[in-house]
N, C-alpha and C. Protein backbone atom coordinates (compact mmCIF):
# COMPACT_ATOMS: atom_id res chain seq x y z
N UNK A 1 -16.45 4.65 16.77
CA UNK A 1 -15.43 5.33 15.98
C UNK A 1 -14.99 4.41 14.84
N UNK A 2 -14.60 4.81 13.68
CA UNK A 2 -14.36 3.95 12.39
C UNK A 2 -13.00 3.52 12.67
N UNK A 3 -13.25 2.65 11.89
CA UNK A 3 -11.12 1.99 12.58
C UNK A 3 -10.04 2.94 11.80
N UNK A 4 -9.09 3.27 12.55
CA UNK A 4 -7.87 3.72 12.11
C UNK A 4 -6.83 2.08 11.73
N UNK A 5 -5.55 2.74 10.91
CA UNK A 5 -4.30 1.80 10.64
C UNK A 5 -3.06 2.43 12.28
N UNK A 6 -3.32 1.23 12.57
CA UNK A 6 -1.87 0.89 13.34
C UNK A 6 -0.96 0.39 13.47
N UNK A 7 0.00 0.28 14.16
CA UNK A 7 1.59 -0.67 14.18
C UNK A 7 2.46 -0.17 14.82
N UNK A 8 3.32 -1.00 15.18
CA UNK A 8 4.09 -1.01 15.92
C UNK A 8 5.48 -1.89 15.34
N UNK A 9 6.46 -1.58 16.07
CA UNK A 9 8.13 -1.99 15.39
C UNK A 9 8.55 -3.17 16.76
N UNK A 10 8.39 -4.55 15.90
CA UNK A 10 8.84 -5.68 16.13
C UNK A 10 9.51 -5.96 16.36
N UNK A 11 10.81 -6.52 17.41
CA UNK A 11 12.17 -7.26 17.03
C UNK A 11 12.31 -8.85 16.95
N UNK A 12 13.27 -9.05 16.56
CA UNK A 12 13.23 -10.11 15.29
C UNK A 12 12.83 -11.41 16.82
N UNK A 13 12.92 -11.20 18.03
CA UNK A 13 12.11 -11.92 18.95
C UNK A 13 10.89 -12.31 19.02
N UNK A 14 10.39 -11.28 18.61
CA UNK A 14 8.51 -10.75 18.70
C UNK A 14 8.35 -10.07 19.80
N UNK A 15 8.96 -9.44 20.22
CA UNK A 15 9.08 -8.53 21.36
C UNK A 15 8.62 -6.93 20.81
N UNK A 16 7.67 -6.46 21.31
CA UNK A 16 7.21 -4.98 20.56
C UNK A 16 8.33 -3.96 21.39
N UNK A 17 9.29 -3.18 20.27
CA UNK A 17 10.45 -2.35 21.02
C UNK A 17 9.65 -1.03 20.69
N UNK A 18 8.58 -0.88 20.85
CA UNK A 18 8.68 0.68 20.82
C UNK A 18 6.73 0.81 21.33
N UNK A 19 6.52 2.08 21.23
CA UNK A 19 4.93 1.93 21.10
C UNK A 19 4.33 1.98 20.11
N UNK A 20 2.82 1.08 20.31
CA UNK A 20 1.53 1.66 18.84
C UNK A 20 1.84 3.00 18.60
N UNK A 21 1.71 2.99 17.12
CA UNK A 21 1.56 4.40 17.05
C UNK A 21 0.14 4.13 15.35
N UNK A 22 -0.37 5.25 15.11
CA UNK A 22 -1.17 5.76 14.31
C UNK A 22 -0.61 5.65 13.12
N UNK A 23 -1.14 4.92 11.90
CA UNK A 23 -0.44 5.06 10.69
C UNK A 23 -1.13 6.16 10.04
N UNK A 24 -2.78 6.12 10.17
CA UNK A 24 -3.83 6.65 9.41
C UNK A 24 -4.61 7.19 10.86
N UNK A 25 -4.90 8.58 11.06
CA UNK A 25 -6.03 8.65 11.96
C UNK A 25 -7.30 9.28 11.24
N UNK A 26 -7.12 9.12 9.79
CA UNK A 26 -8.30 10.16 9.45
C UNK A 26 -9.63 9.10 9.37
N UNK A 27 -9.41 8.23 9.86
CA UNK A 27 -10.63 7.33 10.42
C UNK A 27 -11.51 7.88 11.66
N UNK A 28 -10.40 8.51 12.53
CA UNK A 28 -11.45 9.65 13.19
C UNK A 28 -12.51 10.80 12.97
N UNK A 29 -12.44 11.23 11.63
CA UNK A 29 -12.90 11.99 11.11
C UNK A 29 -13.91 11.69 10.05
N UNK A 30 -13.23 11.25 9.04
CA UNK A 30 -13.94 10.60 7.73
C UNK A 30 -13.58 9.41 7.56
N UNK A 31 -14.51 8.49 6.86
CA UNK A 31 -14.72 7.27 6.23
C UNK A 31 -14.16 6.46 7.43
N UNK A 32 -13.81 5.04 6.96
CA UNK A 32 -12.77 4.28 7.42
C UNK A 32 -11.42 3.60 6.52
N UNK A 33 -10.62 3.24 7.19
CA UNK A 33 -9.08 3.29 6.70
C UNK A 33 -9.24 1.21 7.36
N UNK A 34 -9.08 0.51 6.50
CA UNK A 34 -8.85 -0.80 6.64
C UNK A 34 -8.39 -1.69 5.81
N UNK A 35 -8.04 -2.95 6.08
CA UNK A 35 -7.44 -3.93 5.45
C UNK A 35 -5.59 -3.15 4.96
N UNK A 36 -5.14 -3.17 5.84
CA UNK A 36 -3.14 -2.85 5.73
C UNK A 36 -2.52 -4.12 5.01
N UNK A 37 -1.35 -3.24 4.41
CA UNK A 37 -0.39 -4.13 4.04
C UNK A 37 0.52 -3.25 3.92
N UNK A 38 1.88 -4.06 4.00
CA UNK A 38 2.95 -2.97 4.28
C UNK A 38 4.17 -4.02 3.83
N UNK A 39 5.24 -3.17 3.34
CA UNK A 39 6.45 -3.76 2.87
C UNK A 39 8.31 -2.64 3.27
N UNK A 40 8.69 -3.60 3.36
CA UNK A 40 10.14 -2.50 3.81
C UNK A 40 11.39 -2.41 2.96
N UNK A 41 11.69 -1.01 2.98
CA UNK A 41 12.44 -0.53 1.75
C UNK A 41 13.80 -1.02 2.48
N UNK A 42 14.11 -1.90 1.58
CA UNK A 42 15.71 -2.16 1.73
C UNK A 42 16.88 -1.53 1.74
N UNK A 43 16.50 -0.08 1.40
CA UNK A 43 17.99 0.64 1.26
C UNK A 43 17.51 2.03 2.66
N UNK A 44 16.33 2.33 2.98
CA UNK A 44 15.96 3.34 3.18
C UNK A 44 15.94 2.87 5.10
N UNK A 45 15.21 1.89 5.29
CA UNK A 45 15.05 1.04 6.31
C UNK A 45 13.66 1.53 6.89
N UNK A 46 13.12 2.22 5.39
CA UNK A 46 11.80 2.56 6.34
C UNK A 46 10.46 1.68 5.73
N UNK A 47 9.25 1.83 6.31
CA UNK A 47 8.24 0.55 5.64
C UNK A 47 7.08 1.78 5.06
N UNK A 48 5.97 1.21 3.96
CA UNK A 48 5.43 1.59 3.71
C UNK A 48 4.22 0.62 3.71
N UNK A 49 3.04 1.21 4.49
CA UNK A 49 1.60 0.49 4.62
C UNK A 49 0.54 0.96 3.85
N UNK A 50 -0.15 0.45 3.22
CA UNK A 50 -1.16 1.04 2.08
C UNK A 50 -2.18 0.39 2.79
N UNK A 51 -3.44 1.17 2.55
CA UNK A 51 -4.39 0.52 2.97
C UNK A 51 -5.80 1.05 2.04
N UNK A 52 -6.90 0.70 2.47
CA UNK A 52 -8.71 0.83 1.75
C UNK A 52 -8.84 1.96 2.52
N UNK A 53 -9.30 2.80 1.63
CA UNK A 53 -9.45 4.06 2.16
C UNK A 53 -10.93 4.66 2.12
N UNK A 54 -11.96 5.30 2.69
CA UNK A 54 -13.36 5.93 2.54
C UNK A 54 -13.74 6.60 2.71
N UNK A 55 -12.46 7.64 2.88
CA UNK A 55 -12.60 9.07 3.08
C UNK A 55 -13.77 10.09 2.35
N UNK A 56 -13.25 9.40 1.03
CA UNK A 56 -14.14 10.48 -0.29
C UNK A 56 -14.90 9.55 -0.48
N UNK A 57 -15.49 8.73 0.22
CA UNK A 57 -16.59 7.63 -0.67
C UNK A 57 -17.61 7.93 -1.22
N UNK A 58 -18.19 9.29 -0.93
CA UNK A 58 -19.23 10.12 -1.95
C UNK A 58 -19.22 10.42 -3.35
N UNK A 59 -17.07 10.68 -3.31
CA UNK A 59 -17.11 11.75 -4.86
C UNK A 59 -15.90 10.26 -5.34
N UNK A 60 -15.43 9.20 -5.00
CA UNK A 60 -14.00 8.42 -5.76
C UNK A 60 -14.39 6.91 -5.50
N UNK A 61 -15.45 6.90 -4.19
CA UNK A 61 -15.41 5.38 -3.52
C UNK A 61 -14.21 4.98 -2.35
N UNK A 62 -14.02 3.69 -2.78
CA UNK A 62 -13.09 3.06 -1.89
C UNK A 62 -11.65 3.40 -2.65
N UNK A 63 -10.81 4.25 -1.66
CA UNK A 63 -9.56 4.45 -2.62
C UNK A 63 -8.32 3.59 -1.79
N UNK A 64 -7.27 3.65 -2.35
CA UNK A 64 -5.91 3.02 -1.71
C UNK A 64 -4.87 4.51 -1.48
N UNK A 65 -4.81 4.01 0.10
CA UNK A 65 -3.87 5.28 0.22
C UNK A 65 -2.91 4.69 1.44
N UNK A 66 -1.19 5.10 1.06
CA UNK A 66 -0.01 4.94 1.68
C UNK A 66 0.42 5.99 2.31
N UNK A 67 1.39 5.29 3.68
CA UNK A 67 2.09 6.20 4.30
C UNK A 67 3.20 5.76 4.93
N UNK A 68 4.41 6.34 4.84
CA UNK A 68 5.64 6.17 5.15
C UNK A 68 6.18 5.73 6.33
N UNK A 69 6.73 4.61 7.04
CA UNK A 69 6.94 4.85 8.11
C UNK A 69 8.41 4.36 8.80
N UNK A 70 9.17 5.26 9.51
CA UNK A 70 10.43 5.36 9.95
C UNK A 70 10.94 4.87 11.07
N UNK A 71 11.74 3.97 11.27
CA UNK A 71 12.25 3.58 12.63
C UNK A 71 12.88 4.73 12.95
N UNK A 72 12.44 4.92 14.49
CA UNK A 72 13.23 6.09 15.39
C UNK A 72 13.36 5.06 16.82
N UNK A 73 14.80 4.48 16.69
CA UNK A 73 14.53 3.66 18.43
C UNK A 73 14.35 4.32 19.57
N UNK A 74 13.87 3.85 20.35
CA UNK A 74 13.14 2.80 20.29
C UNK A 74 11.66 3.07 19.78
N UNK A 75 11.34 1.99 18.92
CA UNK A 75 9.90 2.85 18.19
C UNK A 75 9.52 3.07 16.69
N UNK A 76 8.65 3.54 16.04
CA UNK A 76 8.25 4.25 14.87
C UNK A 76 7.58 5.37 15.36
N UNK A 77 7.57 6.44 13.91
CA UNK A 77 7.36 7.50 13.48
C UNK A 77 6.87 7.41 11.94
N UNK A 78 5.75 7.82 11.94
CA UNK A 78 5.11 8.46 10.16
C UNK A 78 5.96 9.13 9.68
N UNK A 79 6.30 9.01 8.76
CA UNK A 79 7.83 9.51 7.95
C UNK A 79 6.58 10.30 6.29
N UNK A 80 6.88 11.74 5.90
CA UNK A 80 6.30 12.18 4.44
C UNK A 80 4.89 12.04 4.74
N UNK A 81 4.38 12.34 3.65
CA UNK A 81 2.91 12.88 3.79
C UNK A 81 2.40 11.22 3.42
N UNK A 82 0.73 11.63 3.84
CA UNK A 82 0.02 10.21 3.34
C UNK A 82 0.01 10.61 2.02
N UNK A 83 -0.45 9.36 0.80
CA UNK A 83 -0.11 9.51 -0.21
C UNK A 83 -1.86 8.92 -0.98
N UNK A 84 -2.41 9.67 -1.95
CA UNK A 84 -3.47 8.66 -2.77
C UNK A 84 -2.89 8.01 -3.57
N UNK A 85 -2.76 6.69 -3.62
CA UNK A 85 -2.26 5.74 -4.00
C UNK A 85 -3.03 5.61 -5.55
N UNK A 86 -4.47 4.56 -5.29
CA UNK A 86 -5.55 4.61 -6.36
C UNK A 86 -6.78 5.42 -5.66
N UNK A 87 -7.09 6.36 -6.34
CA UNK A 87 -7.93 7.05 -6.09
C UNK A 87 -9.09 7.31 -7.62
N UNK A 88 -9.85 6.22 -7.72
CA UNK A 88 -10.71 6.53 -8.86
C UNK A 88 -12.18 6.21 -8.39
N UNK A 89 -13.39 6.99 -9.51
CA UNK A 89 -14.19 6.66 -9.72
C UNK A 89 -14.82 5.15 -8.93
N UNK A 90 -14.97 4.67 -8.57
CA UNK A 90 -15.58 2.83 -8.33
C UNK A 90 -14.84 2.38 -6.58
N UNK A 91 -14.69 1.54 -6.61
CA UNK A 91 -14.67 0.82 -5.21
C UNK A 91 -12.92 -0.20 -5.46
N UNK A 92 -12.21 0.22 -4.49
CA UNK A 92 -10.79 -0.42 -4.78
C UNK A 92 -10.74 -1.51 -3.59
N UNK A 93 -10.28 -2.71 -4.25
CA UNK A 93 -10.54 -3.74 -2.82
C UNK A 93 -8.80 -3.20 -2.19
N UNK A 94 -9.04 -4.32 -1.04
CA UNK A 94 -7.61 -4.67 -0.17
C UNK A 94 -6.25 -4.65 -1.33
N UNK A 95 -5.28 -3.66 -0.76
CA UNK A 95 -3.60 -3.63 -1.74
C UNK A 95 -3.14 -4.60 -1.27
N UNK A 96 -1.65 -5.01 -1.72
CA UNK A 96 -0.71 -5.83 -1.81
C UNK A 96 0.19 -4.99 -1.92
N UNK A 97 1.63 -5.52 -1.79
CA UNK A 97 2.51 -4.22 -1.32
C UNK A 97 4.28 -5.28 -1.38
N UNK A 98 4.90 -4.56 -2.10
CA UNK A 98 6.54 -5.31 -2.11
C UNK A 98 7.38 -4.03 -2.57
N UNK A 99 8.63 -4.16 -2.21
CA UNK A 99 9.33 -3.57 -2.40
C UNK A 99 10.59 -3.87 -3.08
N UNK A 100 11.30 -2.86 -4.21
CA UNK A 100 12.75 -3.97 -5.00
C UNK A 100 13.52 -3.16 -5.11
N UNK A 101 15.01 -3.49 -5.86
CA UNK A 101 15.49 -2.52 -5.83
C UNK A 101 15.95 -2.09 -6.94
N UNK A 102 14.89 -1.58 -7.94
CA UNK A 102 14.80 -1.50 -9.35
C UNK A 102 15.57 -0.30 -9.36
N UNK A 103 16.41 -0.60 -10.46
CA UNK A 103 17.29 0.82 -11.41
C UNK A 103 18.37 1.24 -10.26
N UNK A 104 18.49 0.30 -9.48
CA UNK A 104 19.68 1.11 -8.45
C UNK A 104 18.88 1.96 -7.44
N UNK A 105 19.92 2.61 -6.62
CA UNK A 105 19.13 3.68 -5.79
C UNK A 105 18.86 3.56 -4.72
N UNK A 106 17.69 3.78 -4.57
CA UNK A 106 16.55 2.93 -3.23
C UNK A 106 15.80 2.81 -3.57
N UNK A 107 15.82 2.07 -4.92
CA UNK A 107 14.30 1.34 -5.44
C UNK A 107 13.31 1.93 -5.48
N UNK A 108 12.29 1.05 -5.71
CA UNK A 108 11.10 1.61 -5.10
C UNK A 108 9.71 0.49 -4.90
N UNK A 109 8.74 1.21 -4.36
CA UNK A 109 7.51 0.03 -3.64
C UNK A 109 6.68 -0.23 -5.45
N UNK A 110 5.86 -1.54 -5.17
CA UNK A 110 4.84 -1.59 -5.99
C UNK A 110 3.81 -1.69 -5.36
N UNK A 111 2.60 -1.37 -5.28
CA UNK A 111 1.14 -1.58 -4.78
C UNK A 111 0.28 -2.07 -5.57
N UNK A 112 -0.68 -3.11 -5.54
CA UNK A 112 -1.58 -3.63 -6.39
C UNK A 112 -2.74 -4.08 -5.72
N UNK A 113 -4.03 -3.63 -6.49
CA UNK A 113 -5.33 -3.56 -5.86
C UNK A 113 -6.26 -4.44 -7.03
N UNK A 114 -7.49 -4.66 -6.98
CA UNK A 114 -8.40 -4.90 -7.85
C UNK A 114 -9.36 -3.69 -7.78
N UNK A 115 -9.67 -3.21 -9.14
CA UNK A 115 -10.60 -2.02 -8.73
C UNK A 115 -12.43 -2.80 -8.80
N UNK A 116 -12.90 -2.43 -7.50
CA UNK A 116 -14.05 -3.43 -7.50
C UNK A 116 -15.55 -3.36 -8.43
N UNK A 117 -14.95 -1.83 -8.71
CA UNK A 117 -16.22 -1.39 -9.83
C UNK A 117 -16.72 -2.33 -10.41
N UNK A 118 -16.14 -2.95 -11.34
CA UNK A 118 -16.51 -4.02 -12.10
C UNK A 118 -15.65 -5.35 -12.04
N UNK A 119 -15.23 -5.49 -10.89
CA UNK A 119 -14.40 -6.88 -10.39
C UNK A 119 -13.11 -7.15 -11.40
N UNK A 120 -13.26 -6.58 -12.73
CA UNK A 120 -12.42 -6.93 -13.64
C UNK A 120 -10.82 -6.50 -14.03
N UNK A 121 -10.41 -5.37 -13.13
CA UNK A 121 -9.41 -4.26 -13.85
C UNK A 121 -8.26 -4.52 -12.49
N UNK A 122 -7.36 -5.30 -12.91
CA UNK A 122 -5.86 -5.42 -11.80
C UNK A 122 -4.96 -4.03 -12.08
N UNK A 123 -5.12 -3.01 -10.80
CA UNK A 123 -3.92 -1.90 -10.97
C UNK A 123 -2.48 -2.16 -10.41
N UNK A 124 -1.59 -1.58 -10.82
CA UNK A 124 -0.42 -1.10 -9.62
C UNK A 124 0.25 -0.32 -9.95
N UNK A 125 0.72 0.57 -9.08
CA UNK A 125 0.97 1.75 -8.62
C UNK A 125 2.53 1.44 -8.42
N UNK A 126 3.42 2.64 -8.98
CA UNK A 126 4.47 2.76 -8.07
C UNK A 126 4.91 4.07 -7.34
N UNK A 127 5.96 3.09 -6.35
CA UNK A 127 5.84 4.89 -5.15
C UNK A 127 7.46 4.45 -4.66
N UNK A 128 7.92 6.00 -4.66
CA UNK A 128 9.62 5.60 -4.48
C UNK A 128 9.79 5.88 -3.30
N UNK A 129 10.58 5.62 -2.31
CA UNK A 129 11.13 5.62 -1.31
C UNK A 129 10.60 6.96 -0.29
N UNK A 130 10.64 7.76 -1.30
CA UNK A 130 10.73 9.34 -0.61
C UNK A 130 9.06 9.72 -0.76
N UNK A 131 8.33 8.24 -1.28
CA UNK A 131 6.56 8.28 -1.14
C UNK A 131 6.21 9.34 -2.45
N UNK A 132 6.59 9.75 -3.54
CA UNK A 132 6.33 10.48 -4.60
C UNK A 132 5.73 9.14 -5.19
N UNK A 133 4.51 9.48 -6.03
CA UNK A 133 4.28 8.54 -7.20
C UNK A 133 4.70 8.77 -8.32
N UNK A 134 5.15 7.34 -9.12
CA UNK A 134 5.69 7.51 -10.25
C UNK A 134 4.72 7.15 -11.52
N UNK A 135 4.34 8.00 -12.25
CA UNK A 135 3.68 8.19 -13.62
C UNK A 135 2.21 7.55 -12.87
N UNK A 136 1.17 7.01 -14.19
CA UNK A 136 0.00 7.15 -13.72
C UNK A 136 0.11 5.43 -13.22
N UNK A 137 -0.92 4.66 -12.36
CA UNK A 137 -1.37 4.12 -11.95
C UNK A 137 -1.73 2.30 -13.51
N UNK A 138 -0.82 1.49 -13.58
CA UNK A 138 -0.57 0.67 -14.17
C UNK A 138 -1.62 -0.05 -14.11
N UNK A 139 -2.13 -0.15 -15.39
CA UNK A 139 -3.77 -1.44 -15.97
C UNK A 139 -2.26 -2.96 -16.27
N UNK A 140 -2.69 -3.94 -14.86
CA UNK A 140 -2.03 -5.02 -15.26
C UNK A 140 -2.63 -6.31 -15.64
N UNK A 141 -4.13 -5.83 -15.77
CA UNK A 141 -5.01 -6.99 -16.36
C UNK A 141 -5.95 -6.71 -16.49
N UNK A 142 -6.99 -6.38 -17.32
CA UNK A 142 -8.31 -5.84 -17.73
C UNK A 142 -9.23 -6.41 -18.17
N UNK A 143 -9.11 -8.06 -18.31
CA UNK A 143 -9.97 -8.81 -18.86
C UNK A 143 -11.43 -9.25 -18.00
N UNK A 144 -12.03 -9.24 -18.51
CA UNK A 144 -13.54 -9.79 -18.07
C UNK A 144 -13.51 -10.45 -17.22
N UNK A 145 -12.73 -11.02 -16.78
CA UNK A 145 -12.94 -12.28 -15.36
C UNK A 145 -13.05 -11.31 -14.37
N UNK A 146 -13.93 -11.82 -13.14
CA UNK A 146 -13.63 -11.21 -11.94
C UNK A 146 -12.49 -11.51 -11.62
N UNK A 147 -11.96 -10.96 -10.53
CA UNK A 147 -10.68 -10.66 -9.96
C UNK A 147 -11.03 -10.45 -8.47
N UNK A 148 -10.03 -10.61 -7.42
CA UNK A 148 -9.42 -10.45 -5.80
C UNK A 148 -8.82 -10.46 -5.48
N UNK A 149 -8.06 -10.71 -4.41
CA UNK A 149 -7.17 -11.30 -3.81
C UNK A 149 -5.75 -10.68 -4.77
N UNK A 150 -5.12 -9.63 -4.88
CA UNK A 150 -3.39 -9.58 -5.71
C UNK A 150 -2.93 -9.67 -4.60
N UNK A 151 -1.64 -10.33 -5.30
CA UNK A 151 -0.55 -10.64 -4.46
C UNK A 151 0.95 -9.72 -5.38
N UNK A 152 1.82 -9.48 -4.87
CA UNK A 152 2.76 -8.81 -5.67
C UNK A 152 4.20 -9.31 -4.77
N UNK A 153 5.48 -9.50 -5.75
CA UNK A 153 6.61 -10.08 -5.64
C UNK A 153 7.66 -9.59 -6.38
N UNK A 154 9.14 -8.72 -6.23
CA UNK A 154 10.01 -8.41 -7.40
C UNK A 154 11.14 -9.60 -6.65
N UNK A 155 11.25 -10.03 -8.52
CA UNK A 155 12.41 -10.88 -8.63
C UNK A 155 13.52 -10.06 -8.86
N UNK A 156 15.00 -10.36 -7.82
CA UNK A 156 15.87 -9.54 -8.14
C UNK A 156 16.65 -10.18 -9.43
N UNK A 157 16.54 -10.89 -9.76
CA UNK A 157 17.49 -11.45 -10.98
C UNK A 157 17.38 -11.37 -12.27
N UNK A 158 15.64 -11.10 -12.18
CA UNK A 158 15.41 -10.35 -13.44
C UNK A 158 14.77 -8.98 -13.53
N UNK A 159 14.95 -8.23 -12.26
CA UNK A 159 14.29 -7.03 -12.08
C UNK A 159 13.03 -6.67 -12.67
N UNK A 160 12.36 -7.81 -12.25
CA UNK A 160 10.80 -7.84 -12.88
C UNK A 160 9.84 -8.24 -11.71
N UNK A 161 8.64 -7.30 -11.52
CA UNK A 161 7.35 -7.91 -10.68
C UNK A 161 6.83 -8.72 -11.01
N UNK A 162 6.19 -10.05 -10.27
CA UNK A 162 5.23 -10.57 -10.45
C UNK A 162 4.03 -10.37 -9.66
N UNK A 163 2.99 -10.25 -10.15
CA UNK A 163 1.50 -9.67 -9.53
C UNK A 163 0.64 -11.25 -10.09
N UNK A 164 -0.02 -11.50 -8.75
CA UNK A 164 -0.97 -12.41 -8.97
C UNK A 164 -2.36 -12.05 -8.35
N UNK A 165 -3.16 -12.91 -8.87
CA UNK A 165 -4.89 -12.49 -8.55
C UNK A 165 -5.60 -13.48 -8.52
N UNK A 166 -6.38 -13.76 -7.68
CA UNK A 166 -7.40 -15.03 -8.32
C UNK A 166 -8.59 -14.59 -8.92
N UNK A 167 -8.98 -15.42 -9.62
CA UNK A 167 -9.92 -14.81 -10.78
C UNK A 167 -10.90 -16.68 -10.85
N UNK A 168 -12.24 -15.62 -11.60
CA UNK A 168 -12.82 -16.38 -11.49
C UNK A 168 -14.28 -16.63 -10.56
């Protein structure tokens, strides 16, 4: 069977307070769903895990796709629909994933991938609380170097992301 995304809700012991549960099962079905990352919304108290997706790997490739998830104690629950995160043409490596609390509100997540097509093109994505995406899918570096590995960080003091990559 292709791997599914799982998890489970931690307490600040390391003690697991609830059961595994399923983030992604459409690994049962189509493609596989691997390499997670996940970040937690500070106002909402819920987390969001993005992961490599291969569902459509015939007609998009490797895409990035998120899904919401809600503390219910004891435990989690999938909270909103799964979401296509990056869904293009070519091969999207492993996301990166932070959350801030831009413009007031309940913020919202950033996601950042390398699209592997041509090793060269750093995206990120934003997705608000309630898992809607906002506008299209952000070119944050396009230059000729290969690229891997993003990392992503919002500074609250200047309400600005930083996204890193190694390149090279």
């Amino acid at each position: 069977m292709p791997p599914d995304i799982l998890g489970a809700t931690v307490d600040p012991t390391g003690t697991n307070v609830g059961p595994i549960i399923a983030i992604s099962t459409e690994g049962s079905t189509a493609g596989q769903q691997t390499d997670p990352a996940v970040a937690a919304c500070g106002t909402t108290g819920r987390w969001l895990v993005a992961w490599l997706d291969t569902r459509n790997q015939g007609t998009t490739g490797f895409d990035v796709y998120a899904q919401q998830v809600a503390y219910v104690g004891p435990g989690s629950s999938r909270w909103g629909p799964t979401v296509p995160v990056g869904a293009f043409t070519g091969e999207a490596g492993p996301p990166a994933i932070d959350w801030g609390p831009v413009d007031g509100g309940d913020g919202e997540f950033l996601v950042v991938w390398i699209e592997w097509q041509t090793y060269d093109t750093a995206y990120a994505r934003r997705v608000e609380p309630d898992s809607n995406l906002v506008g299209d899918p952000i070119v944050v570096c396009d230059t000729s170097a290969i690229k891997s590995s993003p990392a992503v960080a919002y500074a609250p003091t200047s309400s600005d992301w930083w996204v890193a990559w190694e390149s090279g």
